[in-house]
C-alpha atoms as a PDB file:
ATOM      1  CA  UNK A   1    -242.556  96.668 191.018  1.00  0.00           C
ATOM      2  CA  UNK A   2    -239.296  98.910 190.796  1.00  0.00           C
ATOM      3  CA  UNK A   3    -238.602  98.437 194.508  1.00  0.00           C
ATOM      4  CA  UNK A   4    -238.530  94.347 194.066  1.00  0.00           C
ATOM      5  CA  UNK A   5    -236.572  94.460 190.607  1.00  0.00           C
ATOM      6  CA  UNK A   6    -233.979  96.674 192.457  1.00  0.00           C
ATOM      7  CA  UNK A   7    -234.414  93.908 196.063  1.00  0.00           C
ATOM      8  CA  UNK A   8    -233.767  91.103 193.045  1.00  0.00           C
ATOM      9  CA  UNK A   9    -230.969  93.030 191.227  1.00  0.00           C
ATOM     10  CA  UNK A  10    -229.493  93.197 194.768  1.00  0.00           C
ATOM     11  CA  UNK A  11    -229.786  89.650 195.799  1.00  0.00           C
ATOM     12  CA  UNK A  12    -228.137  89.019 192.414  1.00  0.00           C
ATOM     13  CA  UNK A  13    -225.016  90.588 193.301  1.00  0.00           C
ATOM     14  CA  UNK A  14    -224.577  89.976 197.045  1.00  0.00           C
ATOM     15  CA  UNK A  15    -225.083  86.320 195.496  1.00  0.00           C
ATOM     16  CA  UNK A  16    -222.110  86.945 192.852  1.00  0.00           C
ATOM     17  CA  UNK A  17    -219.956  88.565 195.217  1.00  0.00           C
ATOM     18  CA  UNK A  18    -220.159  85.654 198.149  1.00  0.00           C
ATOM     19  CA  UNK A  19    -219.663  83.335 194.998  1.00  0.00           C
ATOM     20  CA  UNK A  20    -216.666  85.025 194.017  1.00  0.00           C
ATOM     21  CA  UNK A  21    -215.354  85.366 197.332  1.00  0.00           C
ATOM     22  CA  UNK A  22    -215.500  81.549 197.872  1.00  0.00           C
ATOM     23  CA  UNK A  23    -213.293  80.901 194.829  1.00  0.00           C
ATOM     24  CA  UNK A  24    -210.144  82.674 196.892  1.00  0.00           C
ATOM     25  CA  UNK A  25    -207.710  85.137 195.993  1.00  0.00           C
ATOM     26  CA  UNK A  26    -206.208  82.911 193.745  1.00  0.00           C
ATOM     27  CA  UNK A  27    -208.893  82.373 191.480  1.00  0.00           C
ATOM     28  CA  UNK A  28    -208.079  83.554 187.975  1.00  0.00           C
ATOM     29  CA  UNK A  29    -211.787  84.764 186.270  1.00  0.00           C
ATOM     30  CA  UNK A  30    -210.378  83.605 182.693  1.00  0.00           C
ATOM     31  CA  UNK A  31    -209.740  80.302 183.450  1.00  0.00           C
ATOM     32  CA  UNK A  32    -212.978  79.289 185.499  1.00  0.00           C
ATOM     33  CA  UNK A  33    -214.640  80.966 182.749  1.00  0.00           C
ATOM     34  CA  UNK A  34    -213.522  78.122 180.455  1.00  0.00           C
ATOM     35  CA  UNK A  35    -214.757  75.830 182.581  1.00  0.00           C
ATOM     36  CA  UNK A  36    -218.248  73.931 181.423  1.00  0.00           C
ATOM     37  CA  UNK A  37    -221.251  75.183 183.211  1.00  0.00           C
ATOM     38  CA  UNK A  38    -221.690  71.599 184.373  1.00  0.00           C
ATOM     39  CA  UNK A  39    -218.811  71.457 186.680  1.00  0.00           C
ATOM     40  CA  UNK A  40    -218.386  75.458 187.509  1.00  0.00           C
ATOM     41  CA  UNK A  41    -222.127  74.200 188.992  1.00  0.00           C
ATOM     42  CA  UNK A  42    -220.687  71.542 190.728  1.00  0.00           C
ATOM     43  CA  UNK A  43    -217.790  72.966 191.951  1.00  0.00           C
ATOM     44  CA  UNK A  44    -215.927  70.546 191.373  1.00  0.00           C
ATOM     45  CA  UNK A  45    -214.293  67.636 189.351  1.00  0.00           C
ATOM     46  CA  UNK A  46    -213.840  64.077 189.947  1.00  0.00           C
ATOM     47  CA  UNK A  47    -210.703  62.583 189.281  1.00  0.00           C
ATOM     48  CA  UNK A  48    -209.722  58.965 188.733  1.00  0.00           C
ATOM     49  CA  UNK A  49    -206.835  58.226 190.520  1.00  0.00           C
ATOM     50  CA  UNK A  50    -205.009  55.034 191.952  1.00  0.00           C
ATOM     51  CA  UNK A  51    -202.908  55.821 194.726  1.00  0.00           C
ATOM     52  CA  UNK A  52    -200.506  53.107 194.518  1.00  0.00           C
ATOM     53  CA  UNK A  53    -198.182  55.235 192.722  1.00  0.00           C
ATOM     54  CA  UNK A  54    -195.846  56.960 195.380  1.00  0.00           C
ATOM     55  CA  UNK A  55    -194.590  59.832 194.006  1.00  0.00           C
ATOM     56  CA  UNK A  56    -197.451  60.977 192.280  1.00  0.00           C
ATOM     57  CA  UNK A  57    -200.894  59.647 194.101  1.00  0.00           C
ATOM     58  CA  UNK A  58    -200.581  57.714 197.329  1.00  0.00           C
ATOM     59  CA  UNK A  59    -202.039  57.922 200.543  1.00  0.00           C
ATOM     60  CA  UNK A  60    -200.401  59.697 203.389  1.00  0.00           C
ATOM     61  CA  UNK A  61    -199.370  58.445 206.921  1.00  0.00           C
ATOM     62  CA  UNK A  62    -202.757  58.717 208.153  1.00  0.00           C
ATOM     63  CA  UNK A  63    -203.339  55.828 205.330  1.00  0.00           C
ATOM     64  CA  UNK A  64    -206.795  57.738 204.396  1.00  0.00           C
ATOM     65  CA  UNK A  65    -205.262  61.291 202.584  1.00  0.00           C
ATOM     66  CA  UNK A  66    -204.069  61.205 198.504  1.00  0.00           C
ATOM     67  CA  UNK A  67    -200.402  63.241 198.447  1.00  0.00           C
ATOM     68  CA  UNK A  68    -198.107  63.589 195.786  1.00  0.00           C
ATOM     69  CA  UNK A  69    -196.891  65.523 193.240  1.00  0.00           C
ATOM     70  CA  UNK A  70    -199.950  65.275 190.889  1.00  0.00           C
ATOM     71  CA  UNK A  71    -202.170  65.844 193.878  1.00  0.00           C
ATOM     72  CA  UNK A  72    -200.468  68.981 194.857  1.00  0.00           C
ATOM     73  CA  UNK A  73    -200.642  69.797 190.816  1.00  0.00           C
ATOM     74  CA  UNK A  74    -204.379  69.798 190.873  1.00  0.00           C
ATOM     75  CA  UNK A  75    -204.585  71.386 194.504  1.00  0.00           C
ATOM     76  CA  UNK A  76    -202.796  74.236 192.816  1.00  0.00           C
ATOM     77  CA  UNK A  77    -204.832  74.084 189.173  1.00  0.00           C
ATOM     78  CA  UNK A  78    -208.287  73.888 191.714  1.00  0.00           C
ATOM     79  CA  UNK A  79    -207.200  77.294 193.650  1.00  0.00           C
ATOM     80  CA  UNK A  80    -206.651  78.908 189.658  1.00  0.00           C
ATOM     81  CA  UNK A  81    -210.313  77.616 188.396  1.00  0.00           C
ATOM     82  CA  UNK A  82    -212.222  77.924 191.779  1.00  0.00           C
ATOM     83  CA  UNK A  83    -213.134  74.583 191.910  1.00  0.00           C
ATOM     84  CA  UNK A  84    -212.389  71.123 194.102  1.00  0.00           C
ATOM     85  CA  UNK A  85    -210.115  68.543 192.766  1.00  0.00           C
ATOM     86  CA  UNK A  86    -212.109  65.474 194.266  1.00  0.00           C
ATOM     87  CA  UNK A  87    -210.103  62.120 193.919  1.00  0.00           C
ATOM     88  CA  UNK A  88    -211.724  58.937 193.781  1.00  0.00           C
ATOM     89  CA  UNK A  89    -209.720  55.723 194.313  1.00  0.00           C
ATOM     90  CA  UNK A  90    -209.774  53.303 191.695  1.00  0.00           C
ATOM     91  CA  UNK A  91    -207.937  50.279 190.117  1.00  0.00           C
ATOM     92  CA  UNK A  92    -205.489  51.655 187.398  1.00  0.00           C
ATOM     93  CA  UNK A  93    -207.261  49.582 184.441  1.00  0.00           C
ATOM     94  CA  UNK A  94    -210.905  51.007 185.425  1.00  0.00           C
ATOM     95  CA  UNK A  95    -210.239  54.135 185.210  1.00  0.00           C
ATOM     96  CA  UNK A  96    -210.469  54.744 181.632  1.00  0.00           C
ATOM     97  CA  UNK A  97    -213.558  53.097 181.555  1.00  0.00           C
ATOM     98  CA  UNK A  98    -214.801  55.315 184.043  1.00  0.00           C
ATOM     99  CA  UNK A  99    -214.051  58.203 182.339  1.00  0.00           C
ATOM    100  CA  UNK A 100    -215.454  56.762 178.819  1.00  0.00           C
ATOM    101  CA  UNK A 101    -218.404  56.345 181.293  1.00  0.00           C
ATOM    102  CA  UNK A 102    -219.225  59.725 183.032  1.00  0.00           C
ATOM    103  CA  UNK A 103    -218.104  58.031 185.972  1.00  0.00           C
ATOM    104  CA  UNK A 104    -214.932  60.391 186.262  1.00  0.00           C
ATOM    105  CA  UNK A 105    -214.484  63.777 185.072  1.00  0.00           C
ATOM    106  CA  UNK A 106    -210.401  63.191 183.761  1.00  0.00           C
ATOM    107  CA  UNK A 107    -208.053  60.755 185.256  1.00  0.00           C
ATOM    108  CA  UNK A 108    -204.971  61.227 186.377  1.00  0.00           C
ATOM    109  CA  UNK A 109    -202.530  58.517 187.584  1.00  0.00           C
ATOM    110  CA  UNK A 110    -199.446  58.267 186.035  1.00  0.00           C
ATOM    111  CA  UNK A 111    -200.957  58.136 182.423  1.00  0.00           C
ATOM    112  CA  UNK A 112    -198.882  57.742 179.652  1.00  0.00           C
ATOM    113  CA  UNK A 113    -199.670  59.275 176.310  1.00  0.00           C
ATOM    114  CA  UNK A 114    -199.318  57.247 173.473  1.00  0.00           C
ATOM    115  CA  UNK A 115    -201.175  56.961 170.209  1.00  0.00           C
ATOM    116  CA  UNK A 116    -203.732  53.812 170.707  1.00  0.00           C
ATOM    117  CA  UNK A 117    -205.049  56.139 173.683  1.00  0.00           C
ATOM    118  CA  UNK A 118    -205.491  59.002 171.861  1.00  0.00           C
ATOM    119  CA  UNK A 119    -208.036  57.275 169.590  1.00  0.00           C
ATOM    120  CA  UNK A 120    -210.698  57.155 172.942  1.00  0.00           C
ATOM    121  CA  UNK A 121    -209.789  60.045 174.764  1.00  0.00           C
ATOM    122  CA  UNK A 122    -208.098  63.522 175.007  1.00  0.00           C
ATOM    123  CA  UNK A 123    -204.362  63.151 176.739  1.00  0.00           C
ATOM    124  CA  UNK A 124    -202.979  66.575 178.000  1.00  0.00           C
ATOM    125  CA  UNK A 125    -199.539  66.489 178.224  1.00  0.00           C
ATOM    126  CA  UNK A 126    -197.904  68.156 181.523  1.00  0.00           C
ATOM    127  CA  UNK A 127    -194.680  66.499 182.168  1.00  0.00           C
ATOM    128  CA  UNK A 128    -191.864  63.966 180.688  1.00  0.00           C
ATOM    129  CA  UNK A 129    -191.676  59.910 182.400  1.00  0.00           C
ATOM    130  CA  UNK A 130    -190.012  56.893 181.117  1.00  0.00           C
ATOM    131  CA  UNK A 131    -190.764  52.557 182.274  1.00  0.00           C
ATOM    132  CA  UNK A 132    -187.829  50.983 184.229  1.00  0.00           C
ATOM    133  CA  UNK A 133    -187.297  47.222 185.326  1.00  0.00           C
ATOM    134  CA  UNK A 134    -187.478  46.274 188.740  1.00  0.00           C
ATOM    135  CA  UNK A 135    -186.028  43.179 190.136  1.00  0.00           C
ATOM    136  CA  UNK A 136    -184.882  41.705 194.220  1.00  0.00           C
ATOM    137  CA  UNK A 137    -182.170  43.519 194.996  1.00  0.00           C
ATOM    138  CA  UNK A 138    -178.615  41.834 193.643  1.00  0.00           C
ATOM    139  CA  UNK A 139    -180.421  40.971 190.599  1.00  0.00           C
ATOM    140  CA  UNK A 140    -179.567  37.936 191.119  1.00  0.00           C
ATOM    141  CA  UNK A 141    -181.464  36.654 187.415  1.00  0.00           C
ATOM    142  CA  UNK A 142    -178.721  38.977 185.930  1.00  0.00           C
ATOM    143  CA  UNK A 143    -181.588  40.975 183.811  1.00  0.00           C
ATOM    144  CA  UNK A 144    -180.489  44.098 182.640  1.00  0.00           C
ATOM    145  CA  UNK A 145    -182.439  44.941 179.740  1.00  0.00           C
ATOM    146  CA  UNK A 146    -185.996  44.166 178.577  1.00  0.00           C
ATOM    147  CA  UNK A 147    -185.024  41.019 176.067  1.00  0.00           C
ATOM    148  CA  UNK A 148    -183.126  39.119 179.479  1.00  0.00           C
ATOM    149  CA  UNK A 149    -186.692  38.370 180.328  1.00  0.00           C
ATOM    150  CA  UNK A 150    -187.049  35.761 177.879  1.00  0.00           C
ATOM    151  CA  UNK A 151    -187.337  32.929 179.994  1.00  0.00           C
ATOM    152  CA  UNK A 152    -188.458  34.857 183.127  1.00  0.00           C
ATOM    153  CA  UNK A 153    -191.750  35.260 184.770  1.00  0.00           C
ATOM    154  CA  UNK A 154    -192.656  38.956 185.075  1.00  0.00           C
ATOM    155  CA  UNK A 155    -195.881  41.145 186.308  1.00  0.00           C
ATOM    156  CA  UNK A 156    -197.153  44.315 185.475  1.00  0.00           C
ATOM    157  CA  UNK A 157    -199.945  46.355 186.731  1.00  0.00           C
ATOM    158  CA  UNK A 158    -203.638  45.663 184.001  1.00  0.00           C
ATOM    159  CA  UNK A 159    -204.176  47.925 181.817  1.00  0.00           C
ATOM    160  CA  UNK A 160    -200.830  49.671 182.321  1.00  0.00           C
ATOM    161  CA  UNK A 161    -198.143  50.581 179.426  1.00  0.00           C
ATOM    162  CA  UNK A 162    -195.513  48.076 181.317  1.00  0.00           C
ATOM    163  CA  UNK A 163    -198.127  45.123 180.874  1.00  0.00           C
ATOM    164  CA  UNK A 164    -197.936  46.393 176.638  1.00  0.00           C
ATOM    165  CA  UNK A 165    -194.366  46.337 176.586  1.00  0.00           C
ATOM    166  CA  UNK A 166    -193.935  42.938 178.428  1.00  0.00           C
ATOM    167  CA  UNK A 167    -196.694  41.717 175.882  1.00  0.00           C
ATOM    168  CA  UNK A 168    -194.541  42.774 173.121  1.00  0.00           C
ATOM    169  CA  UNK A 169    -191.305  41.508 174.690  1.00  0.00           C
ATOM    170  CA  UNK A 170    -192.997  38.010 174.961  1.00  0.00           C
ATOM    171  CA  UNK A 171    -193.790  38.069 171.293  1.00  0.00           C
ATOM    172  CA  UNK A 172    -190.412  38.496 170.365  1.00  0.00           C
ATOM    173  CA  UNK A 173    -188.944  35.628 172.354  1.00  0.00           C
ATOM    174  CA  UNK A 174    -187.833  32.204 171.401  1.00  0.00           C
ATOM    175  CA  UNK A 175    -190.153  29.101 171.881  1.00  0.00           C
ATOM    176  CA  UNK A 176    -187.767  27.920 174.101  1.00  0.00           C
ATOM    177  CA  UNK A 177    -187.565  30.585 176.268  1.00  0.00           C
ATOM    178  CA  UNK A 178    -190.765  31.517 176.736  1.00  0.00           C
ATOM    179  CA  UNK A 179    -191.586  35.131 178.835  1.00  0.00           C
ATOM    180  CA  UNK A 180    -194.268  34.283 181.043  1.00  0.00           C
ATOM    181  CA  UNK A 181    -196.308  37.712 181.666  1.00  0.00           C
ATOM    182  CA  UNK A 182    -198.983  37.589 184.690  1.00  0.00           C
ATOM    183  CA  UNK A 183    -201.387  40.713 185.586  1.00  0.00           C
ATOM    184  CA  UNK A 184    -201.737  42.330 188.882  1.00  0.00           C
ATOM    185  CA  UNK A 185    -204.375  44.704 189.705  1.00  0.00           C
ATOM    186  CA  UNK A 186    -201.640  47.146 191.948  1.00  0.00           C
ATOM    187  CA  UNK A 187    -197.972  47.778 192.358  1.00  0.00           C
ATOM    188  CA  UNK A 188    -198.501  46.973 195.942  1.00  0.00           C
ATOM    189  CA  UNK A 189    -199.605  43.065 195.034  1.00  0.00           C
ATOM    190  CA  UNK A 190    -196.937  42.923 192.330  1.00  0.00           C
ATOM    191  CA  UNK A 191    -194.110  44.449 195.104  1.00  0.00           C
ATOM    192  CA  UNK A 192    -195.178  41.146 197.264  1.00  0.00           C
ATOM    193  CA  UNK A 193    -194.933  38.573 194.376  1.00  0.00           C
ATOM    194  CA  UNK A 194    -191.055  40.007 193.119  1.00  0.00           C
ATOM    195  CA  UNK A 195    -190.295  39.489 196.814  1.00  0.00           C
ATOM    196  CA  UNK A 196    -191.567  35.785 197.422  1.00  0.00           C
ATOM    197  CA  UNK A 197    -190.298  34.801 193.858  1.00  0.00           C
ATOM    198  CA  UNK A 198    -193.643  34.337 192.338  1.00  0.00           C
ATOM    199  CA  UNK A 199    -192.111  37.073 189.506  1.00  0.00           C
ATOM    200  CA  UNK A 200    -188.380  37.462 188.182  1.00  0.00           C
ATOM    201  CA  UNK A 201    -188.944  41.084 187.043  1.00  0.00           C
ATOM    202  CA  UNK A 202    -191.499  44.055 186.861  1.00  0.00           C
ATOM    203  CA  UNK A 203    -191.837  47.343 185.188  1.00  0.00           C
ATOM    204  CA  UNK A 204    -193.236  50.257 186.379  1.00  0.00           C
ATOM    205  CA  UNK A 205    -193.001  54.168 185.954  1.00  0.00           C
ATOM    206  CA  UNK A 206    -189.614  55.439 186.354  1.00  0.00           C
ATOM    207  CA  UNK A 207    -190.595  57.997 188.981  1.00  0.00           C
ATOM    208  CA  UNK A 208    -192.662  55.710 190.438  1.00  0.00           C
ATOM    209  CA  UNK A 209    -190.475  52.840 191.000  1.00  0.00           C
ATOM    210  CA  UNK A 210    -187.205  55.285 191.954  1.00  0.00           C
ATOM    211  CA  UNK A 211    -189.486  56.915 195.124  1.00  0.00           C
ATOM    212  CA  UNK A 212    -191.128  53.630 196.481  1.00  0.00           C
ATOM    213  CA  UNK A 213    -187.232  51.779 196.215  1.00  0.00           C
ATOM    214  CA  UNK A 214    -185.983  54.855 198.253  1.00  0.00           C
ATOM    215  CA  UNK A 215    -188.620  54.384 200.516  1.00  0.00           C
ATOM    216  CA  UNK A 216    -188.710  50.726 201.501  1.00  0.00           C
ATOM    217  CA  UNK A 217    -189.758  49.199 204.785  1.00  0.00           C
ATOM    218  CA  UNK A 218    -187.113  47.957 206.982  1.00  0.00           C
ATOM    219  CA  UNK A 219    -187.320  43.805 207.292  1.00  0.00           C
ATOM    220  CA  UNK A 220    -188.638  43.501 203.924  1.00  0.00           C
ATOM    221  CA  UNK A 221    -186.835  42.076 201.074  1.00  0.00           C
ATOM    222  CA  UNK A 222    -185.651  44.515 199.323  1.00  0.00           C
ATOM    223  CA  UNK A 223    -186.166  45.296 195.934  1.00  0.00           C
ATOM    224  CA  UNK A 224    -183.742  47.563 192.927  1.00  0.00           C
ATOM    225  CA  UNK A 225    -183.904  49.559 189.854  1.00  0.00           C
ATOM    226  CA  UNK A 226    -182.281  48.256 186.698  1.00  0.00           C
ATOM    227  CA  UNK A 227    -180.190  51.668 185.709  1.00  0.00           C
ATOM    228  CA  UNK A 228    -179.422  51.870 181.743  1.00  0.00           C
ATOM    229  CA  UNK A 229    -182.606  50.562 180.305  1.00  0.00           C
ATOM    230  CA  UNK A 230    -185.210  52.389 180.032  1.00  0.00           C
ATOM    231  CA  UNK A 231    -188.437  52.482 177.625  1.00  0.00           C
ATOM    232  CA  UNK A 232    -191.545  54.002 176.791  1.00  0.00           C
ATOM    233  CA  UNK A 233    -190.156  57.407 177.495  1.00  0.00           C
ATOM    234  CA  UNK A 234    -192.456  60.157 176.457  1.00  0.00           C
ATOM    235  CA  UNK A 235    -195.297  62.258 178.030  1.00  0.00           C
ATOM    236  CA  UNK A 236    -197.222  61.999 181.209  1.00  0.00           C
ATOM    237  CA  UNK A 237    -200.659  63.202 181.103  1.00  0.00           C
ATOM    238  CA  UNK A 238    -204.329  63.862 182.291  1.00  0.00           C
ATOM    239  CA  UNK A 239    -207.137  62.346 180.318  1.00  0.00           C
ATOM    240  CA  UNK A 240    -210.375  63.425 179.472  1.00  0.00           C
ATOM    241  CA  UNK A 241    -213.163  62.044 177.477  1.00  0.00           C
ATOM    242  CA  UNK A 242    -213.447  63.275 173.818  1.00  0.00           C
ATOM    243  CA  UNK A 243    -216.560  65.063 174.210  1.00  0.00           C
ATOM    244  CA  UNK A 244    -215.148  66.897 177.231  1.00  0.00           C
ATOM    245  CA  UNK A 245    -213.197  70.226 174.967  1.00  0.00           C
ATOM    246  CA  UNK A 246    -213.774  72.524 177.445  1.00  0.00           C
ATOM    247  CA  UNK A 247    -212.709  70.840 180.734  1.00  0.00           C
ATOM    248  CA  UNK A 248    -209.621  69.859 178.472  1.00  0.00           C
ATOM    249  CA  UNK A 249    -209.083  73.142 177.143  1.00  0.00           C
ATOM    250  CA  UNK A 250    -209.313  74.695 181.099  1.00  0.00           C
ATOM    251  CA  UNK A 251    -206.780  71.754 182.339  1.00  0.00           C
ATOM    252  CA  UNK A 252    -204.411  72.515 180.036  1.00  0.00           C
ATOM    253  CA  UNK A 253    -204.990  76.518 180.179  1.00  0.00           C
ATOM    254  CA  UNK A 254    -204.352  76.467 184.029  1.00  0.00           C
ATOM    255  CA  UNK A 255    -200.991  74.037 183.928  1.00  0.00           C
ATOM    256  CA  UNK A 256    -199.486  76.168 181.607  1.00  0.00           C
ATOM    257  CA  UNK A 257    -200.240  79.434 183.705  1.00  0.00           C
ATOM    258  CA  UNK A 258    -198.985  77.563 186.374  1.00  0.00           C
ATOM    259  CA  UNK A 259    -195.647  76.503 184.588  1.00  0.00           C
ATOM    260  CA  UNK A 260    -195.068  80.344 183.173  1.00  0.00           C
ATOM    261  CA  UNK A 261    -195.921  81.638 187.298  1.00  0.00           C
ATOM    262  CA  UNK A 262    -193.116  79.246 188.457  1.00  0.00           C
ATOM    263  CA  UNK A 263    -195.824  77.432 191.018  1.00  0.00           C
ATOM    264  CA  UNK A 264    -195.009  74.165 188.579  1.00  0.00           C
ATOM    265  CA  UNK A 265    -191.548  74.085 188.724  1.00  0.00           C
ATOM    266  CA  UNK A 266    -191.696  74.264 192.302  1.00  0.00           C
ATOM    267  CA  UNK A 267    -193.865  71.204 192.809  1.00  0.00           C
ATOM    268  CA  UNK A 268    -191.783  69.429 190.591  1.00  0.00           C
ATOM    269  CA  UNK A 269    -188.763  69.926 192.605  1.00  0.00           C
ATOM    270  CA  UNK A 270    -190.050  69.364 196.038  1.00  0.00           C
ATOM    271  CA  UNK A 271    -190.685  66.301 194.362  1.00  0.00           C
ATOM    272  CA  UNK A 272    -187.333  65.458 193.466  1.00  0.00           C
ATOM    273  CA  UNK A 273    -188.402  65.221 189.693  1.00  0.00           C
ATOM    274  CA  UNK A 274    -187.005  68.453 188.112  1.00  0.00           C
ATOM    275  CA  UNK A 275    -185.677  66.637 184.857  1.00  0.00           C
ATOM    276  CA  UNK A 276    -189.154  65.729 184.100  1.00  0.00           C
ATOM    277  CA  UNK A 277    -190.423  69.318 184.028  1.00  0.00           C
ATOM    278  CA  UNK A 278    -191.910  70.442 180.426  1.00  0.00           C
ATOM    279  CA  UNK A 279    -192.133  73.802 179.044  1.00  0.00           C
ATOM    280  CA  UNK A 280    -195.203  73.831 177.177  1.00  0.00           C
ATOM    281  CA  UNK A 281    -198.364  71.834 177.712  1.00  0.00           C
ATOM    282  CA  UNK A 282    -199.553  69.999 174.651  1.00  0.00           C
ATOM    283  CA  UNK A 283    -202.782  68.182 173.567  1.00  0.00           C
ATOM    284  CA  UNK A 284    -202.572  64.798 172.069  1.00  0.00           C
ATOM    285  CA  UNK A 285    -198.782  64.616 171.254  1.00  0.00           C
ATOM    286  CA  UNK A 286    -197.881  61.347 171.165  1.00  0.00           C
ATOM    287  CA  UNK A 287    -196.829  61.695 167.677  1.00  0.00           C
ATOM    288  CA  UNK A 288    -193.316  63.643 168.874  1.00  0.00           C
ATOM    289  CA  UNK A 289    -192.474  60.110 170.450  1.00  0.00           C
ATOM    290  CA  UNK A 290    -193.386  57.601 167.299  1.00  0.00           C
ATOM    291  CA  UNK A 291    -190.973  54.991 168.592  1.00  0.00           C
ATOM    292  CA  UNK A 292    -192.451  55.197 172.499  1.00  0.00           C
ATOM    293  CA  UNK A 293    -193.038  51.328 172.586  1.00  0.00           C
ATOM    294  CA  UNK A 294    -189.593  50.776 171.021  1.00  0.00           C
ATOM    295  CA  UNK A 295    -187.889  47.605 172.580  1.00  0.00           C
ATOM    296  CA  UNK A 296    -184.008  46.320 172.707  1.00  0.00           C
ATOM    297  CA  UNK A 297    -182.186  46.506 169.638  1.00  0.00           C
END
């Protein structure tokens, strides 16, 4: 009997120690250990993502592989927990749902946090964004701030925090110049309809919009930023579903280890978006930006 309990005791530990061992070198025992059993089981967590949002989640050359500067965020938060970061494509406005849904683990696409969000989910703040116009290059409607789009046809992405500024812009202008506000279900679709005409104007993620403008195809029409107006300026963030503390609590844990290492900074500039950067990770702050959907005076 003592000869198997020492075999099991053992087989116990050679287990543990391959286990550990697969985590890597980098694997920091506290913050796995906040992980729920559910996923540390897994080893992994899936992650809503739309990768249609070049810098942050789009697919490579190879038109298959998710890069960016959130996907190299949670390569480097998956090496700290010992777990995978496993992205699954997904239209932006679903992917709330899916988390609400057990379908996703935490999303993380360019989410903004603001208050009306906070009421369904956690939002863990990692980083600073703002929403800029976009319009064919020239701007040749002459729109350079948010109330010139009175009389204009514009598109924004479902489910996205341009659509809910567009929506409030529309409310605000005159029955004679109606804003006419149509929903697309990507940035890619809403690219092609700015370019034909079918739109005047679009919004989109600051960070976003700067990268993809840089990055334009030769041939195409080209498209511009509108530089001096700027709105919903406040947090980016990964979301979680209320019920989910410790996965939130981990998340959050592991970027700010990885902000006070330096590893976070670094991404960040690679990436071109230094000025974004935060300090300190924070839970459900959308209160330090009250005025977030604040329009034109």
């Amino acid at each position: 009997m003592k000869k198997l309990l020492k075999t099991s005791l053992a087989a116990t530990a050679l287990g543990l120690m391959f286990a550990s061992a697969s985590f890597g070198a980098d694997m920091d025992p506290k913050l796995n250990a906040l992980l729920p059993e559910k996923i540390k089981t897994a080893g992994e967590i899936v992650v809503g993502t739309e990768p249609q949002t070049p810098p942050y989640d789009f697919y490579g050359e190879d038109n298959k592989t998710i890069i960016g500067l959130e996907r190299e965020l949670r390569d480097a938060m998956g090496e700290r927990l010992g777990v995978k970061f496993t992205d699954k494509p997904a239209q932006f406005a679903s992917i709330i749902p899916g988390i609400q849904a057990g379908r996703f683990d935490m999303g993380m696409s360019a989410f903004g946090d603001f208050a009306e969000r906070e009421k369904i989910l956690d939002v863990i703040n990692y980083m600073l964004e703002g929403t800029s116009i976009i319009v064919l290059e020239g701007n040749p409607k002459g729109i350079k701030k948010l109330a010139d789009s009175c009389g204009k046809r514009a598109g924004a992405v479902q489910g996205s925090i341009p659509l809910q500024l567009l929506d409030k812009q529309k409310t605000l202008c005159p029955a004679d110049k109606p804003l006419e506000v149509m929903q697309f279900p990507s940035n890619d679709q809403i690219k092609i309809a700015l370019q034909s005409g079918r739109v005047d104007l679009s919004m989109d993620t600051t960070g976003v919009a700067a990268y993809s403008l840089q990055h334009q195809p030769a041939g195409s029409r080209k498209l511009e930023l509108v530089t001096g107006a700027q709105y919903a300026v406040g947090y980016q963030a990964m979301l979680v579903a209320k019920q989910s503390t410790q996965l939130r609590e981990a998340l959050a844990a592991t970027m700010q280890a990885m902000i006070d290492d330096g590893s976070y900074g670094k991404i960040f500039d690679k990436w071109g978006l230094g000025e974004n950067k935060l300090e300190k990770v924070t839970i459900n702050d959308a209160a330090r930006f009250a005025d977030y959907m604040k329009l034109d005076e």
